[in-house]
C-alpha atoms as a PDB file:
ATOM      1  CA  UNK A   1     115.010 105.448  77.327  1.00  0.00           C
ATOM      2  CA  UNK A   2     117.737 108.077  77.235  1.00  0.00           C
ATOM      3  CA  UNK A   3     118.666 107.073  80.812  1.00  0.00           C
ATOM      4  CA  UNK A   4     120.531 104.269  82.075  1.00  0.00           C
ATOM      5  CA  UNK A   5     117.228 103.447  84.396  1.00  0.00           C
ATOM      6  CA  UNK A   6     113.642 102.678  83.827  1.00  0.00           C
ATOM      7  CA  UNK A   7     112.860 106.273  85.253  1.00  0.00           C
ATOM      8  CA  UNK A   8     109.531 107.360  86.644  1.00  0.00           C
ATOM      9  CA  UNK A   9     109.677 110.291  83.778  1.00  0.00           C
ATOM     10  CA  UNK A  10     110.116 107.689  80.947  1.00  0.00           C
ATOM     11  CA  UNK A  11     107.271 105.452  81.964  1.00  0.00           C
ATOM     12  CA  UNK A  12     104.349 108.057  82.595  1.00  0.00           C
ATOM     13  CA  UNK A  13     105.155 109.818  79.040  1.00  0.00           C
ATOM     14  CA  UNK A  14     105.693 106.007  77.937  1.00  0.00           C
ATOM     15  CA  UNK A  15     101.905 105.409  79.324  1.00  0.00           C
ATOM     16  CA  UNK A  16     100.404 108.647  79.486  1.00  0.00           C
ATOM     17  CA  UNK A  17     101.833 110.725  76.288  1.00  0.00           C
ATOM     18  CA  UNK A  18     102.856 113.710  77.798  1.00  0.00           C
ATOM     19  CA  UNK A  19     105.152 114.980  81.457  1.00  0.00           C
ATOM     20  CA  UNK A  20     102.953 114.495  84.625  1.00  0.00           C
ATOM     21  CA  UNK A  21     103.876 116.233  87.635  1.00  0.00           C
ATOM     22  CA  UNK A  22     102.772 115.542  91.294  1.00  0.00           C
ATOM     23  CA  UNK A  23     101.106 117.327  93.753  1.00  0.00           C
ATOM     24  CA  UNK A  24     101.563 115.932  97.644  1.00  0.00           C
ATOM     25  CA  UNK A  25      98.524 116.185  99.312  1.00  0.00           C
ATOM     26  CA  UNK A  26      97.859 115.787 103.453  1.00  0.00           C
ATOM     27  CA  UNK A  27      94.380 114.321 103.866  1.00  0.00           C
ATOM     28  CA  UNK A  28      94.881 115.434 107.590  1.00  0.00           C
ATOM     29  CA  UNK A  29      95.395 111.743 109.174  1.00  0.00           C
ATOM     30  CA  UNK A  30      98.437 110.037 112.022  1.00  0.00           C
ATOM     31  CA  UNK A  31      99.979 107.111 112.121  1.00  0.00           C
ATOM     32  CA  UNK A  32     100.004 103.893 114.100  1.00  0.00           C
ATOM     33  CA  UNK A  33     103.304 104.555 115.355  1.00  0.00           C
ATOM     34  CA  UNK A  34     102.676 107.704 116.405  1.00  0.00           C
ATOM     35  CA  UNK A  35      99.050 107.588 118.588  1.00  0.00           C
ATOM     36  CA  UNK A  36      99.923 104.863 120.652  1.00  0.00           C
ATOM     37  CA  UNK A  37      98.608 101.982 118.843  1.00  0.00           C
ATOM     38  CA  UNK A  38     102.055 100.532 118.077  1.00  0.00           C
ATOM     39  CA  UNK A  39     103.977 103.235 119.628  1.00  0.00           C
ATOM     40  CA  UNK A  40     104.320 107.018 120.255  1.00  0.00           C
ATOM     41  CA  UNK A  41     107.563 108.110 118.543  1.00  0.00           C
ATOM     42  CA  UNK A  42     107.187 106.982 114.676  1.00  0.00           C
ATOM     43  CA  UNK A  43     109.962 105.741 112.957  1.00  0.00           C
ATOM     44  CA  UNK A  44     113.233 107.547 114.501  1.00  0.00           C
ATOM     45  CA  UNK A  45     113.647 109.424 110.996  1.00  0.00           C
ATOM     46  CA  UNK A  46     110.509 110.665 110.829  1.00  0.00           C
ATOM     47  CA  UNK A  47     109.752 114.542 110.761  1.00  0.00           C
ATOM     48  CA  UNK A  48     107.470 116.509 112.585  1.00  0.00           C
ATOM     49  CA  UNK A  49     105.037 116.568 109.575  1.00  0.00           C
ATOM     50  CA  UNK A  50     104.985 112.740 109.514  1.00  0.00           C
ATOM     51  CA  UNK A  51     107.154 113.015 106.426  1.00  0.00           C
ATOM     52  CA  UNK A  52     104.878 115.446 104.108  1.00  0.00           C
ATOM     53  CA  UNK A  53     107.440 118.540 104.830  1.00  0.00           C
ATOM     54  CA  UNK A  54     106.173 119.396 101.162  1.00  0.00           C
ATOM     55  CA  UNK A  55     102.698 118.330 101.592  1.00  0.00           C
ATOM     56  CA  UNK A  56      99.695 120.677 101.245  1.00  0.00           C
ATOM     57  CA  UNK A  57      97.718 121.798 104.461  1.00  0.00           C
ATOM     58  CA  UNK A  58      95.409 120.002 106.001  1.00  0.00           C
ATOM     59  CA  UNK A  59      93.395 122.911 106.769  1.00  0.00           C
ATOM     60  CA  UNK A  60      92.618 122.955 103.094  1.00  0.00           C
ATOM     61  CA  UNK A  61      89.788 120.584 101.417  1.00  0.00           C
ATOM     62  CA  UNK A  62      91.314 118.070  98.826  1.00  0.00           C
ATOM     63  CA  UNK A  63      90.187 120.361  96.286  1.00  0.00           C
ATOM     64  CA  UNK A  64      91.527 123.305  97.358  1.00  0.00           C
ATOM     65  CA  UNK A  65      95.058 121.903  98.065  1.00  0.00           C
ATOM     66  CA  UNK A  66      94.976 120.103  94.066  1.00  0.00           C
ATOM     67  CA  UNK A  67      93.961 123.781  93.319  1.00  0.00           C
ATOM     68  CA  UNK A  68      96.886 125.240  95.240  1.00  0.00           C
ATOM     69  CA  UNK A  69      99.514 122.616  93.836  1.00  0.00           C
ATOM     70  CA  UNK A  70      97.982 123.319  90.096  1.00  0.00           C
ATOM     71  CA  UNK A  71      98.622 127.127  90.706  1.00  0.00           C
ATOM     72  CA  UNK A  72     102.195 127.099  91.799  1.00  0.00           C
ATOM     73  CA  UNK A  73     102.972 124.278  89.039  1.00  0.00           C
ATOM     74  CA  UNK A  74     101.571 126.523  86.482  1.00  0.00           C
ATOM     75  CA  UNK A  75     103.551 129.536  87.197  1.00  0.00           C
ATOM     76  CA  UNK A  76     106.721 127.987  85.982  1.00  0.00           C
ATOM     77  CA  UNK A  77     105.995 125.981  83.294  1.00  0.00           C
ATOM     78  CA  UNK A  78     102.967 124.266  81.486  1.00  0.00           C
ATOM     79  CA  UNK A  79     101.220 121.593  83.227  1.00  0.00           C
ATOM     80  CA  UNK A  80      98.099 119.627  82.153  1.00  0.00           C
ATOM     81  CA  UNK A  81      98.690 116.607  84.185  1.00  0.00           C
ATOM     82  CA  UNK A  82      99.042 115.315  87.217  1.00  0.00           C
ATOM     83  CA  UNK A  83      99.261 112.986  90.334  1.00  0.00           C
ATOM     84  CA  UNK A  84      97.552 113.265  92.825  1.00  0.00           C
ATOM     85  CA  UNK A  85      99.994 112.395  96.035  1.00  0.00           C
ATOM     86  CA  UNK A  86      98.813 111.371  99.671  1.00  0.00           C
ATOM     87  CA  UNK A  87     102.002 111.735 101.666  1.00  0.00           C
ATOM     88  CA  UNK A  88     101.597 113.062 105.141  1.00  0.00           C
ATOM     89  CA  UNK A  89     101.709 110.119 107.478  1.00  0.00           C
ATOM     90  CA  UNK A  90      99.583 107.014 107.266  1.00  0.00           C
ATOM     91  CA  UNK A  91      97.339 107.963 104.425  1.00  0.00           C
ATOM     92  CA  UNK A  92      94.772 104.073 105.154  1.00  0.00           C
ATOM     93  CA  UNK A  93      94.976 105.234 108.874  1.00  0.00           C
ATOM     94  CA  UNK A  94      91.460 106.099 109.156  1.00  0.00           C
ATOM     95  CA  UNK A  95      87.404 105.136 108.836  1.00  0.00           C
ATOM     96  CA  UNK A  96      87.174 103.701 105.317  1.00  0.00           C
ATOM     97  CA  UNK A  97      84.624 106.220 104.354  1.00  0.00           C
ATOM     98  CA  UNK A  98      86.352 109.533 105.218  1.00  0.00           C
ATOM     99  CA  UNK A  99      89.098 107.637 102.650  1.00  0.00           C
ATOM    100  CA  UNK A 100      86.516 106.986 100.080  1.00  0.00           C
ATOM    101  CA  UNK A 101      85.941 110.952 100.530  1.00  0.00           C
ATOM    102  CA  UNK A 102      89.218 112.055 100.244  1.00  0.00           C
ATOM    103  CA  UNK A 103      90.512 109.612  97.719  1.00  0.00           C
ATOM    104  CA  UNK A 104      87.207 109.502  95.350  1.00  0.00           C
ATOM    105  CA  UNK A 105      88.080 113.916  95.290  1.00  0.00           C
ATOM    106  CA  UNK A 106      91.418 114.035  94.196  1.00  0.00           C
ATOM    107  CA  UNK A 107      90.929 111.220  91.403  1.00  0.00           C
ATOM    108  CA  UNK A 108      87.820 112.532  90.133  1.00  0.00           C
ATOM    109  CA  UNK A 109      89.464 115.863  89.109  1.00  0.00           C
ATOM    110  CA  UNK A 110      89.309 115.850  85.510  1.00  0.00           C
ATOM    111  CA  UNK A 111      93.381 117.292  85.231  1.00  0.00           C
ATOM    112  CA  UNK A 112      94.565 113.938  87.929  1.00  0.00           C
ATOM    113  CA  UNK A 113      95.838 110.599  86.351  1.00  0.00           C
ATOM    114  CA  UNK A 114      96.952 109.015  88.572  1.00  0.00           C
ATOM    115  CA  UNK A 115      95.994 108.695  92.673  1.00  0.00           C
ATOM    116  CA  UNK A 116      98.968 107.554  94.738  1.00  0.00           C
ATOM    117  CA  UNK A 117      99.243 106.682  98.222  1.00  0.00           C
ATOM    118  CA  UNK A 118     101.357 106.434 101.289  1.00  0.00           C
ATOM    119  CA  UNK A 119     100.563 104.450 103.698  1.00  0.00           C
ATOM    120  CA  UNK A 120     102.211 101.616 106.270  1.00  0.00           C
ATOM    121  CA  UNK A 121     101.442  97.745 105.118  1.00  0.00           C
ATOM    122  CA  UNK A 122     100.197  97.188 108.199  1.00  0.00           C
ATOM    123  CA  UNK A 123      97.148  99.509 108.097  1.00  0.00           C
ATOM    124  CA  UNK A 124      95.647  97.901 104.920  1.00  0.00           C
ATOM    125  CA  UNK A 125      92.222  96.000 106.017  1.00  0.00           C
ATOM    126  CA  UNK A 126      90.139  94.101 103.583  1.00  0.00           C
ATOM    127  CA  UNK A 127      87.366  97.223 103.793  1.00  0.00           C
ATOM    128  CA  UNK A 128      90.669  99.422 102.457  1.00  0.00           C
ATOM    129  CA  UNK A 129      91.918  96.793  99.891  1.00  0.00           C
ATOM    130  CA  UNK A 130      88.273  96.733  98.232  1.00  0.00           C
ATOM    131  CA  UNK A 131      88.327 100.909  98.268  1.00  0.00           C
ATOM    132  CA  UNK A 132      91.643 100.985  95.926  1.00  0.00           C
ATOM    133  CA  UNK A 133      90.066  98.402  94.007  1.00  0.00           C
ATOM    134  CA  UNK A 134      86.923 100.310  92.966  1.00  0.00           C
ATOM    135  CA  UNK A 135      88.992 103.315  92.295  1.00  0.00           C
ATOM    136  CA  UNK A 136      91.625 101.481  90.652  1.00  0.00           C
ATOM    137  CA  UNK A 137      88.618 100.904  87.773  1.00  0.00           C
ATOM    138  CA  UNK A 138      88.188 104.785  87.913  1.00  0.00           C
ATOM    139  CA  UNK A 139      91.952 105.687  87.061  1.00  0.00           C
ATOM    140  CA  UNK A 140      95.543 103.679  88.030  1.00  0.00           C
ATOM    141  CA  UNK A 141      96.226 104.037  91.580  1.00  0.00           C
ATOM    142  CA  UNK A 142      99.369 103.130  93.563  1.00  0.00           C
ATOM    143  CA  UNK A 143     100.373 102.087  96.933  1.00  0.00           C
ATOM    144  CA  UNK A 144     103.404 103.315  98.349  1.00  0.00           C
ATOM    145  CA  UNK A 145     104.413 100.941 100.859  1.00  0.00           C
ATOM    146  CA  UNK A 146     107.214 102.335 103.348  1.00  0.00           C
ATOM    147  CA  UNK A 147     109.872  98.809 103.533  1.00  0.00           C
ATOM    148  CA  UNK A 148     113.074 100.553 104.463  1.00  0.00           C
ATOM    149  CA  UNK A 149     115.336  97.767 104.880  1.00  0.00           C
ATOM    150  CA  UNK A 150     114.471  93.861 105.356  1.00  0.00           C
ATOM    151  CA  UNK A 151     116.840  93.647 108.300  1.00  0.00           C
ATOM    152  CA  UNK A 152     115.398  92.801 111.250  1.00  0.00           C
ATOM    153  CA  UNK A 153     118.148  94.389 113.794  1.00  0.00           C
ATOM    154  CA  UNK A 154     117.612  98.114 111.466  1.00  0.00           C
ATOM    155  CA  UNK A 155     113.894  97.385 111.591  1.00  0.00           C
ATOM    156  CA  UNK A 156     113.972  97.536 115.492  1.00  0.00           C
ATOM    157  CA  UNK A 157     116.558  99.823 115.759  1.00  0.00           C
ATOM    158  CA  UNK A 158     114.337 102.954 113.399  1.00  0.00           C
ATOM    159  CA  UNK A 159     111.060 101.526 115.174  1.00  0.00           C
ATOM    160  CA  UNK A 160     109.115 100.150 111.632  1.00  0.00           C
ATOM    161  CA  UNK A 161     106.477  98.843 114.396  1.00  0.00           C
ATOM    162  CA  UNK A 162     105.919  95.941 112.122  1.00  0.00           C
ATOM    163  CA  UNK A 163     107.520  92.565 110.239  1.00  0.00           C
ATOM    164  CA  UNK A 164     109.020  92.027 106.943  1.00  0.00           C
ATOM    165  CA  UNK A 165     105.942  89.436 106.949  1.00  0.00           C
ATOM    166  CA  UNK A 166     103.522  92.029 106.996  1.00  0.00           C
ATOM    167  CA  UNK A 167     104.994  93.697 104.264  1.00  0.00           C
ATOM    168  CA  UNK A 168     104.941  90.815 102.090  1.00  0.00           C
ATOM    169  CA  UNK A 169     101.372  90.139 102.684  1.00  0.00           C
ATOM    170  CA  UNK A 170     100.466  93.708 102.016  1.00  0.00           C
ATOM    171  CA  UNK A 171     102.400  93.345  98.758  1.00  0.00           C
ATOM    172  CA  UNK A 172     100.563  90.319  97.560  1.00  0.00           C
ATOM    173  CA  UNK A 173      97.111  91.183  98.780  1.00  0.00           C
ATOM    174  CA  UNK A 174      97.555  94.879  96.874  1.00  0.00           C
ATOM    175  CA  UNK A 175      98.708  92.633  93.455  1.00  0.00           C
ATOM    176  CA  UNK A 176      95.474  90.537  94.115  1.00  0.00           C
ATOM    177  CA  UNK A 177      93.452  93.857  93.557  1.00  0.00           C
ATOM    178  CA  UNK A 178      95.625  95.184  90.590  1.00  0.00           C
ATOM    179  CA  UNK A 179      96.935  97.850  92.560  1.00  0.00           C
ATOM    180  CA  UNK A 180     100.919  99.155  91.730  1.00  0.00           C
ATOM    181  CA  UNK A 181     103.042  99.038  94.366  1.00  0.00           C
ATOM    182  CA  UNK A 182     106.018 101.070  94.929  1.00  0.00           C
ATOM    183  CA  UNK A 183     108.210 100.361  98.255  1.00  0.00           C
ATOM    184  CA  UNK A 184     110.624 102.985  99.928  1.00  0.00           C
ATOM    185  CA  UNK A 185     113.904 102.110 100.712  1.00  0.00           C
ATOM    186  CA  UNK A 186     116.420 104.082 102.603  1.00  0.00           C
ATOM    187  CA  UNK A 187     120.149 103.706 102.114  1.00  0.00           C
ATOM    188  CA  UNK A 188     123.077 103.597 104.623  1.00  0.00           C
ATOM    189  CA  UNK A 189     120.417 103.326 107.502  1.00  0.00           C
ATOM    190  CA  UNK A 190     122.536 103.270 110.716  1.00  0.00           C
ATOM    191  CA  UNK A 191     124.643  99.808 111.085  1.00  0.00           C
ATOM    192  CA  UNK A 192     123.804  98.462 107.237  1.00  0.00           C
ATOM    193  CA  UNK A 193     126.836  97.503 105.249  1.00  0.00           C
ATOM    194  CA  UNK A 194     126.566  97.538 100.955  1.00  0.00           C
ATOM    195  CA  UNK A 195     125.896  94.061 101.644  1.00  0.00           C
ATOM    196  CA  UNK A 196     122.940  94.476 103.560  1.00  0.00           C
ATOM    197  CA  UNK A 197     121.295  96.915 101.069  1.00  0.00           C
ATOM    198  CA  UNK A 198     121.648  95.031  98.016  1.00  0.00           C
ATOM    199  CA  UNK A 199     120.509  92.109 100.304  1.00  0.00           C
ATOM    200  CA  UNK A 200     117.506  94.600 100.127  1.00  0.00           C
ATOM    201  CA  UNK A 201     117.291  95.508  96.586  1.00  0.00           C
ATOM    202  CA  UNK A 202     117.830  91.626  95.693  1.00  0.00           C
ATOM    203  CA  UNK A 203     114.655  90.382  98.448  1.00  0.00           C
ATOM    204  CA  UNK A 204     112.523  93.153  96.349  1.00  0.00           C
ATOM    205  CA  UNK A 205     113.657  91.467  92.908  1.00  0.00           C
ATOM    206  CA  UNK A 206     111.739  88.663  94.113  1.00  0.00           C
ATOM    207  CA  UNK A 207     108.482  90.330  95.090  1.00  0.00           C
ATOM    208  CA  UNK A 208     105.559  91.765  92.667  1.00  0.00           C
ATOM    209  CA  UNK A 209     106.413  95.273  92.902  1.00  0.00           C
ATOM    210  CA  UNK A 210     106.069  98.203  90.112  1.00  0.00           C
ATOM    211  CA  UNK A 211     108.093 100.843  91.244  1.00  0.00           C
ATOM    212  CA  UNK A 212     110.914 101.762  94.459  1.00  0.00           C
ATOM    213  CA  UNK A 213     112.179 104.833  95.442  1.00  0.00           C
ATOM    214  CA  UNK A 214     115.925 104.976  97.214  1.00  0.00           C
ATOM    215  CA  UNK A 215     117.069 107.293  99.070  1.00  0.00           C
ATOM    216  CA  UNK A 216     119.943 108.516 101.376  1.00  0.00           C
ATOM    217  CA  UNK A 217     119.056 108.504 105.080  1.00  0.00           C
ATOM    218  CA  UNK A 218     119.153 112.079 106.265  1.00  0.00           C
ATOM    219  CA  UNK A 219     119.284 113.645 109.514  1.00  0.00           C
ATOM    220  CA  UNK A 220     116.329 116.013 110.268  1.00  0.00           C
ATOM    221  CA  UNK A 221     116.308 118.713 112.661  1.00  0.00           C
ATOM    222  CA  UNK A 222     113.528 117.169 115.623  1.00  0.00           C
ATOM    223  CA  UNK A 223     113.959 113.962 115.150  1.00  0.00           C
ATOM    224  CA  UNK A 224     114.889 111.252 117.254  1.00  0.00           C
ATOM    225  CA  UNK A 225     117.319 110.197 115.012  1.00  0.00           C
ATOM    226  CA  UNK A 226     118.618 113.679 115.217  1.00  0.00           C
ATOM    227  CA  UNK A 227     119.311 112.868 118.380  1.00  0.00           C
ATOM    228  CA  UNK A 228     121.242 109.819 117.931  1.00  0.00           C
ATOM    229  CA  UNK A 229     123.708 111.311 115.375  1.00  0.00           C
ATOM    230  CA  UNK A 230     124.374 114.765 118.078  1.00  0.00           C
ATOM    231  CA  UNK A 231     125.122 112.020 120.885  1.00  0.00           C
ATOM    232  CA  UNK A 232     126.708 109.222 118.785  1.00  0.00           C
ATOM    233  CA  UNK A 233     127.275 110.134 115.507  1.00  0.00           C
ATOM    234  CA  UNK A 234     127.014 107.566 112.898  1.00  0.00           C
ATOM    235  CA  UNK A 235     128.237 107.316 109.654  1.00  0.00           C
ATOM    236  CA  UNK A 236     126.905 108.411 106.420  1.00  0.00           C
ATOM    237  CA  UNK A 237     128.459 108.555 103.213  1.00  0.00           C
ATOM    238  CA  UNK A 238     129.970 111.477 100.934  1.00  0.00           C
ATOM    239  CA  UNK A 239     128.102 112.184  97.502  1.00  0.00           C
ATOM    240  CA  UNK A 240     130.511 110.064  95.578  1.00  0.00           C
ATOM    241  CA  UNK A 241     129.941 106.911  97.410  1.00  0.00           C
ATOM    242  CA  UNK A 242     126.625 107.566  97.484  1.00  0.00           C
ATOM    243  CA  UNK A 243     126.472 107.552  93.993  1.00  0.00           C
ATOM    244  CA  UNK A 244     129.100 104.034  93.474  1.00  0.00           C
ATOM    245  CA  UNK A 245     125.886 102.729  96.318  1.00  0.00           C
ATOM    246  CA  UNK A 246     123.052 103.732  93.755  1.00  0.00           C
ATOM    247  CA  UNK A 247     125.257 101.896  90.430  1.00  0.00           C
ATOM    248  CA  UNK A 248     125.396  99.185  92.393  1.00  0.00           C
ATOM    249  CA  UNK A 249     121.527  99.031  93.247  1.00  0.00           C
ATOM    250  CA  UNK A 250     120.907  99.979  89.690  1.00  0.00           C
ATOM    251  CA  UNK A 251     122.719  96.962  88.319  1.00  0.00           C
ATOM    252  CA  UNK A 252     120.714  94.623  90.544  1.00  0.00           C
ATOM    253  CA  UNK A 253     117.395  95.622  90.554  1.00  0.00           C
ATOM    254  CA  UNK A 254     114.866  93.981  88.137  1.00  0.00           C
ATOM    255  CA  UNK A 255     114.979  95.813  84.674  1.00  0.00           C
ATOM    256  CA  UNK A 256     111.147  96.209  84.742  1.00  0.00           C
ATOM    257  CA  UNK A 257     110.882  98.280  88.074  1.00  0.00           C
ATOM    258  CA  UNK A 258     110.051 101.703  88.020  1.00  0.00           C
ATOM    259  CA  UNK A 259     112.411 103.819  89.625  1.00  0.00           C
ATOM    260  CA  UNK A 260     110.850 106.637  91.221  1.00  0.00           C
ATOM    261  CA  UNK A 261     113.205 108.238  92.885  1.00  0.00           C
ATOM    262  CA  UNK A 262     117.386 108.368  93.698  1.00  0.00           C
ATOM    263  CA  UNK A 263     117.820 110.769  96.434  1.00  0.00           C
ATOM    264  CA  UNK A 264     115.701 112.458  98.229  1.00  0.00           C
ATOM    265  CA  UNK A 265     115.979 116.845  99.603  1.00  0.00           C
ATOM    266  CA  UNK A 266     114.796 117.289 103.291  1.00  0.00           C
ATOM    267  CA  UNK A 267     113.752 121.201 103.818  1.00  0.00           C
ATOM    268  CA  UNK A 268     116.489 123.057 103.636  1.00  0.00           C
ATOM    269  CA  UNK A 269     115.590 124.834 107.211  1.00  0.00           C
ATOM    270  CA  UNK A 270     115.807 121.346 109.146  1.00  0.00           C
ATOM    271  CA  UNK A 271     118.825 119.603 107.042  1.00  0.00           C
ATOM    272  CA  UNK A 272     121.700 118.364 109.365  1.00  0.00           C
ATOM    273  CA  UNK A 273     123.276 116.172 107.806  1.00  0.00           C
ATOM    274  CA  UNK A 274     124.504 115.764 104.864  1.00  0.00           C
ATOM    275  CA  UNK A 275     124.203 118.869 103.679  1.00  0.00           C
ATOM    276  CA  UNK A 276     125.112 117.655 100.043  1.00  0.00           C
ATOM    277  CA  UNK A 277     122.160 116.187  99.829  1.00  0.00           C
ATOM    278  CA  UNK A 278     120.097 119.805  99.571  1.00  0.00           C
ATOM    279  CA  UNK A 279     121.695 120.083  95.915  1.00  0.00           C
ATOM    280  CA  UNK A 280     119.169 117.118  94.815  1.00  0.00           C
ATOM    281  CA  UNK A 281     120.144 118.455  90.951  1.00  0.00           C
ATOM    282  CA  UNK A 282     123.933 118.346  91.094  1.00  0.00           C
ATOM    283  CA  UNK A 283     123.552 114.472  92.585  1.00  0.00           C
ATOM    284  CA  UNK A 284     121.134 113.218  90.036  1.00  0.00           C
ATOM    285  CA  UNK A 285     123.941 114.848  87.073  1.00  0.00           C
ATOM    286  CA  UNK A 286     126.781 113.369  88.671  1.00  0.00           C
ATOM    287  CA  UNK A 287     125.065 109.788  88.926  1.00  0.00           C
ATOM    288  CA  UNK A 288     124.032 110.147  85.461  1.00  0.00           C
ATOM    289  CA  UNK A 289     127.634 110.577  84.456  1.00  0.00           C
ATOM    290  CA  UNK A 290     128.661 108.386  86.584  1.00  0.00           C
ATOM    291  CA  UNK A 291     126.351 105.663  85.040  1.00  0.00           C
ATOM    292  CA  UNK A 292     127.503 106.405  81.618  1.00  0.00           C
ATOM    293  CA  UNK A 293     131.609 106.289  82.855  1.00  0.00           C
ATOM    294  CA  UNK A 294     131.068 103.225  84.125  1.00  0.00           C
ATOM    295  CA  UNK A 295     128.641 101.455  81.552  1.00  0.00           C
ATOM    296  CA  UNK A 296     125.723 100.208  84.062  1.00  0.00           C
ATOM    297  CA  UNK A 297     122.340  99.883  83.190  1.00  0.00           C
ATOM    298  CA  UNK A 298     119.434  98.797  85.043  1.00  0.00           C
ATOM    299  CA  UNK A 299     119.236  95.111  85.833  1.00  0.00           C
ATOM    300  CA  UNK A 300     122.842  94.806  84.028  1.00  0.00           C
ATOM    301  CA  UNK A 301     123.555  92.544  86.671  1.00  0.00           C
ATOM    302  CA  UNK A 302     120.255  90.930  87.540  1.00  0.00           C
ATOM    303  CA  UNK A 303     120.091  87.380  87.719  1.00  0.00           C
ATOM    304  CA  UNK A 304     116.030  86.291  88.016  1.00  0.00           C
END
């Protein structure tokens, strides 16, 4: 694969023949956690912009943000392809058929292959589950489901709102549909030991996911957990244990999972802490030597 790990690059020129790039969209919804219905704050990590900081603007129609993504794509580089990315906030968090609008526009345009959403596992209804089906015969479409850890103490402590159980139903009812699923989890969360995350990583081994995306918590400027870390700082990691963290998840995690992403760039502008984590380039080239230094592969390690 010419990487150590079953990269999201590999698989969609593996599946579609060519690069495909993505374009994060904001179909102008909330969140559960946010408008009282579970709770007012969100998740204590969670910016401003409901974690779409790169997002398009709502203002804009579907259409005109795909537009707006194509243009600045195309200015630096060639680009046929793409995916079409609901990421601001809760993106099932609304009347089924203002979804069916939004989601039947973006994977109708003739230049999207794939749709892919994020969304909570707790805001996907049967009337939602049969919407990705129908569109899932139209082109592949994903769910990206947002897990974090599987540790109940963590859970409570970043306000999920919601059980591992949940999650887990979510997951199967999704596979029941033939829909992807790709889970977020987020590293060195506040009070997790290594042990604890590959307690993660191994608990996904054993579920019918596609794809996961890690990252390394970081500290956002107007957050609550921004907050925390000013009044009792907690401890995060420098980039070279970071890195030893991701070999390690690497080794465990299933050989067949798509990894979508290793570390993750909050805007520059609200970035507390760490600040190593802005230079998302020089990480992913160090962890790709470091991979190769220390011979690990992806599921080198797995025992299913």
């Amino acid at each position: 694969m010419g990487k150590r790990y079953y990269s999201l690059d590999h698989y969609l020129k593996e599946t579609f023949g060519e690069k495909v790039y993505k374009i994060a969209l904001n179909g102008g919804m909330t969140c559960p956690n946010r408008d009282g219905h579970i709770g007012v704050g969100g998740c204590i990590f969670c910016s401003a912009d409901g974690s779409g900081d790169f997002a398009g603007s709502a203002a804009l129609s579907i259409t005109e943000q795909l537009a707006a993504g194509k243009h600045s794509l195309r200015s630096k580089r060639p680009v046929c392809s793409y995916i079409a990315y609901f990421q601001a906030f809760t993106n099932t968090y609304g009347p089924v058929g203002y979804l069916e609008k939004i989601f039947t526009e973006a994977i109708l345009d003739p230049d999207v292959k794939v749709l892919s959403i994020a969304t909570r596992p707790d805001c996907l209804d049967e009337s939602v589950i049969a919407l990705l089906r129908r569109l899932n015969q139209i082109k592949p479409v994903w769910v990206e489901l947002g897990l974090q850890t599987i540790h109940p103490q963590t859970v409570q402590m970043i306000r999920r709102g919601y059980d591992t159980e949940v999650f887990d139903s979510a997951v199967r009812d999704l596979r029941d549909a033939g829909i992807d699923v790709i889970v977020h989890v987020i590293l060195y969360l506040p009070g997790e030991t290594q042990e604890m995350m590959l307690e993660t990583i191994d608990y996904l081994n054993r579920r019918d996911i596609q794809g996961i995306k890690l990252q390394l918590l970081y500290v956002l400027e107007g957050t609550d957990l921004a907050r925390l870390y000013r009044s009792d700082p907690f401890y995060l990691p420098d980039k070279e244990e970071y890195i030893r963290m991701l070999g390690q998840c690497i080794l465990r995690l299933r050989p067949d999972v798509v990894i979508h992403r290793l570390t993750g760039d909050g805007p520059k502008d609200l970035l507390i802490a760490p600040l190593w984590t802005g230079a998302k380039r020089s990480v992913l080239n160090r962890l790709h030597q470091y991979l190769k230094e220390n011979d690990i592969w992806q599921g080198k390690e797995y025992h299913g």
